[in-house]
N, C-alpha and C. Protein backbone atom coordinates (compact mmCIF):
# COMPACT_ATOMS: atom_id res chain seq x y z
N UNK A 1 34.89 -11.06 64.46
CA UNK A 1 35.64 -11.32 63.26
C UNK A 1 34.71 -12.00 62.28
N UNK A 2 34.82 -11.94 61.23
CA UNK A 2 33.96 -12.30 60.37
C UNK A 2 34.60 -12.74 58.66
N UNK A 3 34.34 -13.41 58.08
CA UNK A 3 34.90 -13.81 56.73
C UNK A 3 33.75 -14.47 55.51
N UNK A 4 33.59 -13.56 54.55
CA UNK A 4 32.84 -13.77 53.81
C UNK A 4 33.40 -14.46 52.24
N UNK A 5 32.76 -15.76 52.34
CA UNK A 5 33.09 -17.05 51.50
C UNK A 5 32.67 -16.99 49.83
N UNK A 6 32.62 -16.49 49.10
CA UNK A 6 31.76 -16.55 47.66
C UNK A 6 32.07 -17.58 46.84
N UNK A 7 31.55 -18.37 46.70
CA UNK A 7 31.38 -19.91 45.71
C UNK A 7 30.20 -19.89 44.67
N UNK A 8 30.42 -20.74 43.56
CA UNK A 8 29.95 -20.42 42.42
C UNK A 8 28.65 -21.64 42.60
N UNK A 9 27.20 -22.30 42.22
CA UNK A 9 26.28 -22.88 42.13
C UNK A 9 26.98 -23.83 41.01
N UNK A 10 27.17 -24.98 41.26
CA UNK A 10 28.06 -25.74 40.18
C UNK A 10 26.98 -26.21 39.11
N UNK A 11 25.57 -26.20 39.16
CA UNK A 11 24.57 -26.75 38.46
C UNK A 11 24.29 -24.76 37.63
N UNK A 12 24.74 -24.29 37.96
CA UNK A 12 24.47 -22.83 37.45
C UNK A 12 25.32 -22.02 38.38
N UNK A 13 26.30 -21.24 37.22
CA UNK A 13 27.64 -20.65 37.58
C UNK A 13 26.79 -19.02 37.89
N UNK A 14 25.73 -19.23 37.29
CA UNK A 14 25.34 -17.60 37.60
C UNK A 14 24.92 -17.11 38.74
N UNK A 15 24.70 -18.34 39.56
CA UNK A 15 23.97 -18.17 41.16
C UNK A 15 25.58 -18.37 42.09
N UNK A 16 25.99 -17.26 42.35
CA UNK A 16 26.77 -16.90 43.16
C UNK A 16 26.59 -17.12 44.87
N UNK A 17 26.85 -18.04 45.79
CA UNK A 17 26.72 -17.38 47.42
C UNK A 17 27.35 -17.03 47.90
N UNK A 18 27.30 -16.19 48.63
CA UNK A 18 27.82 -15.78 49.77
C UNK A 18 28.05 -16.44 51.32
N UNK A 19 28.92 -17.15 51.49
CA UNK A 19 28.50 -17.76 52.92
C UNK A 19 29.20 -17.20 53.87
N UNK A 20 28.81 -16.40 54.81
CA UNK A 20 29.06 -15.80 56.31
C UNK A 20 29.77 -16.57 57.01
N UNK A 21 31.26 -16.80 57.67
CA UNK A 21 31.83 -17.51 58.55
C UNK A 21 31.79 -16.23 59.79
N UNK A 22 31.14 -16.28 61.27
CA UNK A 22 30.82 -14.72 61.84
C UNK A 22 31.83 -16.06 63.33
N UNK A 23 32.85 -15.30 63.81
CA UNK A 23 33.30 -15.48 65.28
C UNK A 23 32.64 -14.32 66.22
N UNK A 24 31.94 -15.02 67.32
CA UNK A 24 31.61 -14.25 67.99
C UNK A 24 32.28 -14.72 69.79
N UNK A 25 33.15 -13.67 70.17
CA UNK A 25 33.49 -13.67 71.36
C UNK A 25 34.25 -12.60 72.06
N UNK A 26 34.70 -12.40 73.48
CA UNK A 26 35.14 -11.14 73.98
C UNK A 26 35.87 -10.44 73.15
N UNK A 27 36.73 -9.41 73.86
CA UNK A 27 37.82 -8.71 73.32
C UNK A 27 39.01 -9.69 74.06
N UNK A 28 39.08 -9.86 74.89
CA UNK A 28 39.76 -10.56 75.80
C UNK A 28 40.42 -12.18 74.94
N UNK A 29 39.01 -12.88 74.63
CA UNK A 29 38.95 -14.24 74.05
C UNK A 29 39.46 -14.01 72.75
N UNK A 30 39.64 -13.05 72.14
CA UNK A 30 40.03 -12.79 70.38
C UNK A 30 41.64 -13.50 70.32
N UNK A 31 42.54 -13.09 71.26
CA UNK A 31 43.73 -13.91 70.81
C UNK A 31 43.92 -15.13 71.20
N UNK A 32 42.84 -15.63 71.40
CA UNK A 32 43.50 -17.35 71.96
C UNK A 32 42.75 -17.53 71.28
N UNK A 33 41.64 -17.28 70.70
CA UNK A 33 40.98 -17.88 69.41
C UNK A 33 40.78 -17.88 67.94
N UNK A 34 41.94 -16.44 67.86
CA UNK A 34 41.80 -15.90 66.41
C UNK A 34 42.69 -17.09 65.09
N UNK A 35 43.04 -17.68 65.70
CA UNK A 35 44.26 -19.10 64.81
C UNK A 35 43.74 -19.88 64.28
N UNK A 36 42.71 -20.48 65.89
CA UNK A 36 41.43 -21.91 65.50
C UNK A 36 40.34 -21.09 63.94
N UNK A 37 40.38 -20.06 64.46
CA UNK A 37 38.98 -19.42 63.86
C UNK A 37 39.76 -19.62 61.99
N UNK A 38 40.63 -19.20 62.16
CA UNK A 38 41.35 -18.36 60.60
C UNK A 38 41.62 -20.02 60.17
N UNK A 39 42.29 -21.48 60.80
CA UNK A 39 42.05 -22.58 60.57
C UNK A 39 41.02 -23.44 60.12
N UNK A 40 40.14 -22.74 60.68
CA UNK A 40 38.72 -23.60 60.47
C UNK A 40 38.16 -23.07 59.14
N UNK A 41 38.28 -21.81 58.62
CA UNK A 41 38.78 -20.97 57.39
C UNK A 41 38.69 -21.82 56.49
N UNK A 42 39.77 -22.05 56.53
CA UNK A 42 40.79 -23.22 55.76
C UNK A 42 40.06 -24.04 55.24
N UNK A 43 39.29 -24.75 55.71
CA UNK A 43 38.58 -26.12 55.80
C UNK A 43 37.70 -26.23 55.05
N UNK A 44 36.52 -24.69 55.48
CA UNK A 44 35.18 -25.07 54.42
C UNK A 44 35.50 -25.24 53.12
N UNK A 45 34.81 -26.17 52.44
CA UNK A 45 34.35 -26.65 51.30
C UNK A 45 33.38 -26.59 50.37
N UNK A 46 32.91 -26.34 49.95
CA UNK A 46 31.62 -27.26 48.68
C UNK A 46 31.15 -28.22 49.26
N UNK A 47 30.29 -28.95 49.69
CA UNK A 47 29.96 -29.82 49.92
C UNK A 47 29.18 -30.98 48.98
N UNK A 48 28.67 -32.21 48.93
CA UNK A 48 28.76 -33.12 47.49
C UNK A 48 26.52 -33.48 47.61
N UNK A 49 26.09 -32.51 48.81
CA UNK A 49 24.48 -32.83 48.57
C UNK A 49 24.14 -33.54 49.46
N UNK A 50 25.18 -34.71 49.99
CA UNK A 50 25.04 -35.60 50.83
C UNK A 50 25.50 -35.50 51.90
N UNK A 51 24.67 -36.11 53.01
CA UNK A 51 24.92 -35.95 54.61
C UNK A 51 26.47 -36.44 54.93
N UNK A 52 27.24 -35.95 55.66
CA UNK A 52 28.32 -36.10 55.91
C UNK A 52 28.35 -37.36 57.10
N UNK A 53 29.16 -38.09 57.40
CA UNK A 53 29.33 -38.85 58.73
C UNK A 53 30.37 -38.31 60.02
């Protein structure tokens, strides 16, 4: 499963990324993990430059 993120360069709107979220696991493991995966989704951010704690 895989989900591709596009966010804008806030110091320059013209530099576009792309960031790759890639799940990799069985066929088997896909439904007990497909929820966490699509949750964790959710979450990413922008981040502010600085190391997180």
């Amino acid at each position: 499963m895989q989900v591709h993120l596009s966010m804008l360069d806030a110091a320059d709107p013209r530099k576009p990324s792309v960031i790759p979220l890639v799940l990799t696991v069985t066929a088997s493991q896909h439904p007990a993990v497909q929820g966490d995966f699509r949750d964790f989704g959710h979450t990413v951010r922008p981040g502010t430059g600085a190391a997180s704690a």
